[in-house]
N, C-alpha and C. Protein backbone atom coordinates (compact mmCIF):
# COMPACT_ATOMS: atom_id res chain seq x y z
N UNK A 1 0.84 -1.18 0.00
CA UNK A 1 0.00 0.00 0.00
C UNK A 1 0.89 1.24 0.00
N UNK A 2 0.60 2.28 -0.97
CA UNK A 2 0.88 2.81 -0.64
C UNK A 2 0.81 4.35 0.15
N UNK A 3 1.38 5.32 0.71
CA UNK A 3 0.60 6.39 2.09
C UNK A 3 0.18 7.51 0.83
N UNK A 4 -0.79 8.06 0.81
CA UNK A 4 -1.22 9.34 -0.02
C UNK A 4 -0.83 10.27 0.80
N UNK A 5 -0.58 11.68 -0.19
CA UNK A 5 -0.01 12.52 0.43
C UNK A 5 -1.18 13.73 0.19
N UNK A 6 -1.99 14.02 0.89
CA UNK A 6 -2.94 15.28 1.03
C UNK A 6 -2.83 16.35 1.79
N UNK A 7 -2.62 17.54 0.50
CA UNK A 7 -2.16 19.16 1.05
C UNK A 7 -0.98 18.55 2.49
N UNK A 8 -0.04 18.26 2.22
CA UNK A 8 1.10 18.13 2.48
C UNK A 8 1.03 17.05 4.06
N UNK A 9 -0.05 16.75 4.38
CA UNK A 9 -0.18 16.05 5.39
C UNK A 9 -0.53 14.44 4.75
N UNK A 10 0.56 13.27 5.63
CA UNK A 10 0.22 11.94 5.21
C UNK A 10 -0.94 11.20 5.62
N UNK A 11 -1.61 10.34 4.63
CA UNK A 11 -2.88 9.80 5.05
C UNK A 11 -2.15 8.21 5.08
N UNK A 12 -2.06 7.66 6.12
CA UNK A 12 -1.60 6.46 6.73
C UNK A 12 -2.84 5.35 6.30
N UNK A 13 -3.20 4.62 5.53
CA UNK A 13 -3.87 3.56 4.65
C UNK A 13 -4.76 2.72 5.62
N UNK A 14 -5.32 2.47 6.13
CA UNK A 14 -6.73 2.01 7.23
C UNK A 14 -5.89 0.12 6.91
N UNK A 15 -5.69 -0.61 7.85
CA UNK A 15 -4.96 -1.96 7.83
C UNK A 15 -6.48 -2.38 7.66
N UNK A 16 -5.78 -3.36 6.79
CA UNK A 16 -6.96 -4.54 6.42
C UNK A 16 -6.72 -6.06 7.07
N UNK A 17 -7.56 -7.02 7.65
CA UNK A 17 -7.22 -7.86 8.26
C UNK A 17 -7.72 -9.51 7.20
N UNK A 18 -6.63 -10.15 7.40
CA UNK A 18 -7.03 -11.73 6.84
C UNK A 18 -7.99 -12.29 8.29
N UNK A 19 -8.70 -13.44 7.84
CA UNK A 19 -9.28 -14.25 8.51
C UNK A 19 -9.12 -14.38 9.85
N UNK A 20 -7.54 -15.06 9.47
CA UNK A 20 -6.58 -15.94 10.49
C UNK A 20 -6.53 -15.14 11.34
N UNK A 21 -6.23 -13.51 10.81
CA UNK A 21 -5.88 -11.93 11.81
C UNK A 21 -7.45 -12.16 13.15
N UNK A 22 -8.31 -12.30 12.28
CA UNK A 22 -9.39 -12.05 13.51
C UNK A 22 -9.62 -13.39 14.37
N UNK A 23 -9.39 -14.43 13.32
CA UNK A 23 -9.03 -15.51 14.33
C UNK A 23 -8.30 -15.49 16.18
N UNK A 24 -7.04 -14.80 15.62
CA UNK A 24 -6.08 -14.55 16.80
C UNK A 24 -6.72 -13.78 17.81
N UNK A 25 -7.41 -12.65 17.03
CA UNK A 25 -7.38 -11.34 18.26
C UNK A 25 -8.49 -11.64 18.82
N UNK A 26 -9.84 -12.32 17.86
CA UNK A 26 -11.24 -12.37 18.62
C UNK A 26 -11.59 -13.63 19.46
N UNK A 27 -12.45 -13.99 20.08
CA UNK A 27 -12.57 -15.75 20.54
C UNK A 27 -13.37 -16.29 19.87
N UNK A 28 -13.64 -15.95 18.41
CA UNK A 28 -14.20 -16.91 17.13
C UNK A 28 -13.45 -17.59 16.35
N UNK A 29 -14.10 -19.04 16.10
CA UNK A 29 -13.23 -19.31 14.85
C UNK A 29 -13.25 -19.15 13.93
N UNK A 30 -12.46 -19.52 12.72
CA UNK A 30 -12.75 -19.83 11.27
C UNK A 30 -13.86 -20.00 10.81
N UNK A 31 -14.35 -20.63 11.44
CA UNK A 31 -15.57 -21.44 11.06
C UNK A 31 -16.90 -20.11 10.85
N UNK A 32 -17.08 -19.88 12.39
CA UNK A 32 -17.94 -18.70 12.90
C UNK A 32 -17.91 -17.58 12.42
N UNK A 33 -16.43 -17.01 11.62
CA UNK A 33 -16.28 -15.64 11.12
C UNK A 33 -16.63 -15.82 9.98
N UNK A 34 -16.85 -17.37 9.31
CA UNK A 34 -16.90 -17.36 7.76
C UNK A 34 -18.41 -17.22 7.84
N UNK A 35 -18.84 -17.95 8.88
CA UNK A 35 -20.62 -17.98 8.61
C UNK A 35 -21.21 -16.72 9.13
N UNK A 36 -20.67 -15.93 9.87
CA UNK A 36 -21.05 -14.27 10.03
C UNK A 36 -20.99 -13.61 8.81
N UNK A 37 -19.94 -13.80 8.41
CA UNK A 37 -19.81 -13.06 6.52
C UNK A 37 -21.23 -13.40 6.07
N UNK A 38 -20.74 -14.85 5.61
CA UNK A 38 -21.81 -15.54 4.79
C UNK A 38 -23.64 -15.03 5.49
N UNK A 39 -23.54 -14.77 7.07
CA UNK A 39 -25.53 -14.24 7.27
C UNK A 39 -25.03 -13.13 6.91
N UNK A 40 -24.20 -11.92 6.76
CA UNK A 40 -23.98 -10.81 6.48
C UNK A 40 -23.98 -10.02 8.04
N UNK A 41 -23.67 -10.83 9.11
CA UNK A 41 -23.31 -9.70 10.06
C UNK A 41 -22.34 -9.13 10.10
N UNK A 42 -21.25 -9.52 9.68
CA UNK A 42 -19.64 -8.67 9.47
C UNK A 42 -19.46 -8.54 7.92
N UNK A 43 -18.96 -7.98 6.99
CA UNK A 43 -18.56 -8.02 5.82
C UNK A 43 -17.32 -7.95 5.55
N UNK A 44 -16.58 -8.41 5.13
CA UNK A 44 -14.97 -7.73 3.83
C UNK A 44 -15.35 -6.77 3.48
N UNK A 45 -14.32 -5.97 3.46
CA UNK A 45 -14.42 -4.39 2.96
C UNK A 45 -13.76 -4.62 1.84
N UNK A 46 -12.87 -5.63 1.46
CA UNK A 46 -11.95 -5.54 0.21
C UNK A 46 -11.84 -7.33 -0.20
N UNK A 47 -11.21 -8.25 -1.13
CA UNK A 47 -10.42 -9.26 -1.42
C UNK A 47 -9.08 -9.29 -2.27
N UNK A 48 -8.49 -10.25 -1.72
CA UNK A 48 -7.21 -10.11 -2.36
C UNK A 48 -7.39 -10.96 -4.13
N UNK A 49 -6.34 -10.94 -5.00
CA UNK A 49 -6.23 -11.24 -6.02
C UNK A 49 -6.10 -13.07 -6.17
N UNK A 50 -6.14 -13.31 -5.03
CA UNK A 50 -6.26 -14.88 -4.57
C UNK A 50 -7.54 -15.28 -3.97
N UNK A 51 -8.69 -14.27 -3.81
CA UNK A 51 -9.86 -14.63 -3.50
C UNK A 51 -10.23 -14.26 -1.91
N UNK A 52 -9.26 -13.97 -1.34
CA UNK A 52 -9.03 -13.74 0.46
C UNK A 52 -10.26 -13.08 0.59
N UNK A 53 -10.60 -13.01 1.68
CA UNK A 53 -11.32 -11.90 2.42
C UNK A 53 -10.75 -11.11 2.96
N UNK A 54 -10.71 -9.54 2.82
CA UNK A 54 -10.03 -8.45 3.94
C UNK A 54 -10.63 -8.12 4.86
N UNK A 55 -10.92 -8.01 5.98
CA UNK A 55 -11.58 -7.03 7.02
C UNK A 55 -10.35 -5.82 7.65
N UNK A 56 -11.89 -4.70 7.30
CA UNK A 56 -11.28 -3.57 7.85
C UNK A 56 -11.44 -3.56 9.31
N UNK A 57 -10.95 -1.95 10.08
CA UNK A 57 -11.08 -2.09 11.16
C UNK A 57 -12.51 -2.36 12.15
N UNK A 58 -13.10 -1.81 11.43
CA UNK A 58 -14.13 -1.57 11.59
C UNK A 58 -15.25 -3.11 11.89
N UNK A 59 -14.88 -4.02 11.81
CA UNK A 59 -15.24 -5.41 12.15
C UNK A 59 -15.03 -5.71 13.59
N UNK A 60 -14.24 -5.21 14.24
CA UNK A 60 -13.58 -5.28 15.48
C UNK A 60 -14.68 -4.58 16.36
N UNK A 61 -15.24 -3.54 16.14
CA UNK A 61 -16.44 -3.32 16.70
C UNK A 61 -17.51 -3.88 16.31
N UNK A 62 -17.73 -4.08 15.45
CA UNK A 62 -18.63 -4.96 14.91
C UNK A 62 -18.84 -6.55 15.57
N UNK A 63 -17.86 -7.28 15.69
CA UNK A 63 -17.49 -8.53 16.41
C UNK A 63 -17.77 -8.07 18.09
N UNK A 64 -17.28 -7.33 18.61
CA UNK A 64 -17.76 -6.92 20.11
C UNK A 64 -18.82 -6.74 20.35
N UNK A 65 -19.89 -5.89 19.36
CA UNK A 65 -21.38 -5.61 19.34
C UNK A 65 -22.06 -7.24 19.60
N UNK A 66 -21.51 -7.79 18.16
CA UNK A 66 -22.08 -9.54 18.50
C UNK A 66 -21.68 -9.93 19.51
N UNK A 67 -20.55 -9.99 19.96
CA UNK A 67 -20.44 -10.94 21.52
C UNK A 67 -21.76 -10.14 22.44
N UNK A 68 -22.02 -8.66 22.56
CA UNK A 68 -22.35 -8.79 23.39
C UNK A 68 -23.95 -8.60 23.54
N UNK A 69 -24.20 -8.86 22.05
CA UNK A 69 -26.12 -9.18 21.78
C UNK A 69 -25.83 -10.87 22.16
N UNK A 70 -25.06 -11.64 21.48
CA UNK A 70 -24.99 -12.90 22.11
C UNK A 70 -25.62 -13.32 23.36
N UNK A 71 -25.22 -12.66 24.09
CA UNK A 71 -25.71 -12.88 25.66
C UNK A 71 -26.98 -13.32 26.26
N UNK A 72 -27.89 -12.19 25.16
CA UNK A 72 -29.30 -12.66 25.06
C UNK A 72 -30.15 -12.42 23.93
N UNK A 73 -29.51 -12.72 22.88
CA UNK A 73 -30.48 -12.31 21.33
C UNK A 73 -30.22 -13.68 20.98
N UNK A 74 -30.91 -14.09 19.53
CA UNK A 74 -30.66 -15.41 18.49
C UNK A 74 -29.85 -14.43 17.43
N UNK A 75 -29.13 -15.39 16.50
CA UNK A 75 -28.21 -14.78 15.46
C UNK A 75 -29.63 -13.70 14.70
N UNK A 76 -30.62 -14.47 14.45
CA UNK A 76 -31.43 -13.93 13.70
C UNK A 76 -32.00 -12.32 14.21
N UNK A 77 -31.91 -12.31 15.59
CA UNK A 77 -32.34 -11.62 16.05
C UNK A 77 -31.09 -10.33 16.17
N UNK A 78 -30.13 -10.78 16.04
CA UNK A 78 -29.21 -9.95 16.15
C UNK A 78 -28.67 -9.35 14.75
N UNK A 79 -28.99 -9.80 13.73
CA UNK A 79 -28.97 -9.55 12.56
C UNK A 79 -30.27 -8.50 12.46
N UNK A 80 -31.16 -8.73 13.08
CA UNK A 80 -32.54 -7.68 12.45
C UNK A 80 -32.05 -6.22 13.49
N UNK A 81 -30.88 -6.37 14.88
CA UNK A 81 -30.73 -5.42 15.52
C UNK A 81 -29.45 -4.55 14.52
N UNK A 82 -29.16 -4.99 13.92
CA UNK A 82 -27.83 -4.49 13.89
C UNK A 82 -27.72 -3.83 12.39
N UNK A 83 -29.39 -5.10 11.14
CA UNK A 83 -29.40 -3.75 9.96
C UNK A 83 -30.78 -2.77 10.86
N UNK A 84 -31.08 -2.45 11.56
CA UNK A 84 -32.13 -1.59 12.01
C UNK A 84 -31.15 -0.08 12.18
N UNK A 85 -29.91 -0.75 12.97
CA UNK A 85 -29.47 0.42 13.19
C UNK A 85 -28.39 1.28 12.06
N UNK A 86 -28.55 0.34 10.92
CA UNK A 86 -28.08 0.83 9.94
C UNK A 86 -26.27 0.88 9.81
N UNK A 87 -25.88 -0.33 10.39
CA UNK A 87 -24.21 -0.92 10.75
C UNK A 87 -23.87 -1.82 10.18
N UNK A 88 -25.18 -2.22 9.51
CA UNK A 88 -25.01 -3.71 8.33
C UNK A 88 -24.66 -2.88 6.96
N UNK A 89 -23.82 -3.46 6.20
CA UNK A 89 -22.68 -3.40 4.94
C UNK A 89 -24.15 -3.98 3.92
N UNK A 90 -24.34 -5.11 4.59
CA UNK A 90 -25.37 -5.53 3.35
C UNK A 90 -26.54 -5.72 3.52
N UNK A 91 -27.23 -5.61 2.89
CA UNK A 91 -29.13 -5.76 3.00
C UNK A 91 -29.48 -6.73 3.19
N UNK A 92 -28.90 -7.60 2.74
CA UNK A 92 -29.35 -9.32 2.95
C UNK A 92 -28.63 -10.12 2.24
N UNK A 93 -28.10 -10.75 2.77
CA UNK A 93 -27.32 -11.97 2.24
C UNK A 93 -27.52 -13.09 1.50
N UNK A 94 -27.34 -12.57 0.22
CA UNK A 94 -27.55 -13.80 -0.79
C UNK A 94 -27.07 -15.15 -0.58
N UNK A 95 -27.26 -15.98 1.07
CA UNK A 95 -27.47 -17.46 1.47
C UNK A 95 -28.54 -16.78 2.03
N UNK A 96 -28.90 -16.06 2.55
CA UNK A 96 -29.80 -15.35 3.32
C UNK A 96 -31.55 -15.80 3.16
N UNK A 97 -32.36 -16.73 3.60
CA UNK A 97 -33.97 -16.96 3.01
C UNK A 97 -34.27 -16.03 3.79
N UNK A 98 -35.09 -14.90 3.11
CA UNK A 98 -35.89 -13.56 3.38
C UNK A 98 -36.79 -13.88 4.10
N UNK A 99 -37.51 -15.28 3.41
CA UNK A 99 -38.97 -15.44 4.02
C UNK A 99 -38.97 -15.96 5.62
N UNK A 100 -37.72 -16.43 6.08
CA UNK A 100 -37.52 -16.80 7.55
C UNK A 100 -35.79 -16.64 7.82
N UNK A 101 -36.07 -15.36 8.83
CA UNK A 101 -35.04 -14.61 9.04
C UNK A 101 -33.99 -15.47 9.55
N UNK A 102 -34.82 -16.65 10.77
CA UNK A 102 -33.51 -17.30 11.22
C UNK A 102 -32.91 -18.49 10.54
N UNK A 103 -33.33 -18.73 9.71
CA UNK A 103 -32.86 -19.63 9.10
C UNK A 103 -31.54 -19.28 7.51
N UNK A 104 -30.94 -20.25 7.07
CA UNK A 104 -29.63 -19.56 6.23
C UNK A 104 -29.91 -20.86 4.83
N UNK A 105 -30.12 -20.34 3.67
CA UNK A 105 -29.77 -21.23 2.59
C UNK A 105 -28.24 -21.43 2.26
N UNK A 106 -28.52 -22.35 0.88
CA UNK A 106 -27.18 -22.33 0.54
C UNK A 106 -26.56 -23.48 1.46
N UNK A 107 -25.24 -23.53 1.77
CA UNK A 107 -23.94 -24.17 2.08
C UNK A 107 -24.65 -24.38 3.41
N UNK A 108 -24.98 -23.94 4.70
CA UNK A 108 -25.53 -24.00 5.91
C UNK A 108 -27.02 -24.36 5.78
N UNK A 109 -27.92 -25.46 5.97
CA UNK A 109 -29.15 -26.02 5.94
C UNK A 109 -29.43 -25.96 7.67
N UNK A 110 -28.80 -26.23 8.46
CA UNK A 110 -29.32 -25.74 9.90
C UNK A 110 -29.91 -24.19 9.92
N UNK A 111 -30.58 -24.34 10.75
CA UNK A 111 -31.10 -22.61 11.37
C UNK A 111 -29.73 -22.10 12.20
N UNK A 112 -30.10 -20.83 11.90
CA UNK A 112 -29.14 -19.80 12.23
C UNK A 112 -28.70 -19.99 14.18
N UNK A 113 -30.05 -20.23 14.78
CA UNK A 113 -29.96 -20.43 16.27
C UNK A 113 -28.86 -21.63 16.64
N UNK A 114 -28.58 -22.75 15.58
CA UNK A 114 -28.37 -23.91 16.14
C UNK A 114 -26.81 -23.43 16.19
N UNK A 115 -26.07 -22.37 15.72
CA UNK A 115 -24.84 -22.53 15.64
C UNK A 115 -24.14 -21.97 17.38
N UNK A 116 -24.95 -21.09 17.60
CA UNK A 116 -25.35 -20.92 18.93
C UNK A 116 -24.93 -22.03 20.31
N UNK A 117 -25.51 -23.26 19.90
CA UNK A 117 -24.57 -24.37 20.40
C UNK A 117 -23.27 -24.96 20.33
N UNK A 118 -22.72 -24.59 19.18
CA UNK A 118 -21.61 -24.87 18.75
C UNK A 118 -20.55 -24.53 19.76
N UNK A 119 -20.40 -23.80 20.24
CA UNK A 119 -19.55 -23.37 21.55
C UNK A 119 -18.38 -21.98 20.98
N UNK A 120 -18.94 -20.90 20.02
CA UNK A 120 -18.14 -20.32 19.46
C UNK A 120 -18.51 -19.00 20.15
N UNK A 121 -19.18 -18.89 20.62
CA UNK A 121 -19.74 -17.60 21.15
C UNK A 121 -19.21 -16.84 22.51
């Protein structure tokens, strides 16, 4: 990357994070950050030329918000809190079935609640 230089002051480039990056810093796995993408509660802000996912900083609050609706919301439910307040990247997630919020097409055939058990939260 490189730093832009505006009216003589440097603009330092916003770090973008791989997977593995939020892996380390958050207490989710792989698994859990891919299927947050995939309901559309966190998004990539960018991908690499190999297909990666980037996350900006801005996921990091985003990931804290979820831990701490976790506590007492369903994914589904925390997904309808979070585009209400207008912090969701995307409108709905194309695995996303419209017609029943908690539930996820596509690649994931369980309901959205059951991952909840999984012990990632």
């Amino acid at each position: 990357m490189r730093l832009q230089v505006n009216s003589s002051k440097l603009q330092i480039p916003a770090r973008l994070y791989r997977i593995g990056d939020l892996v380390r810093y958050t207490p989710f796995s792989r698994q859990t950050i891919h299927n947050y993408t995939i309901m559309g509660l966190i998004s990539e802000a960018e991908w690499t030329e190999g297909g990666h996912r980037l996350y900006d900083e801005s996921v990091f609050d985003r990931l804290s918000k979820i831990i701490q609706l976790r506590e007492t919301k369903t994914l589904s439910e925390i997904r309808r809190i979070l585009s209400r307040e207008g912090t969701d990247a995307q409108a709905v997630s194309p695995f996303q079935d419209s017609s029943a919020m908690g539930e996820t097409a596509g690649p994931f055939p369980h309901s959205a609640e059951s991952t909840k058990t999984q012990g990632d939260s």
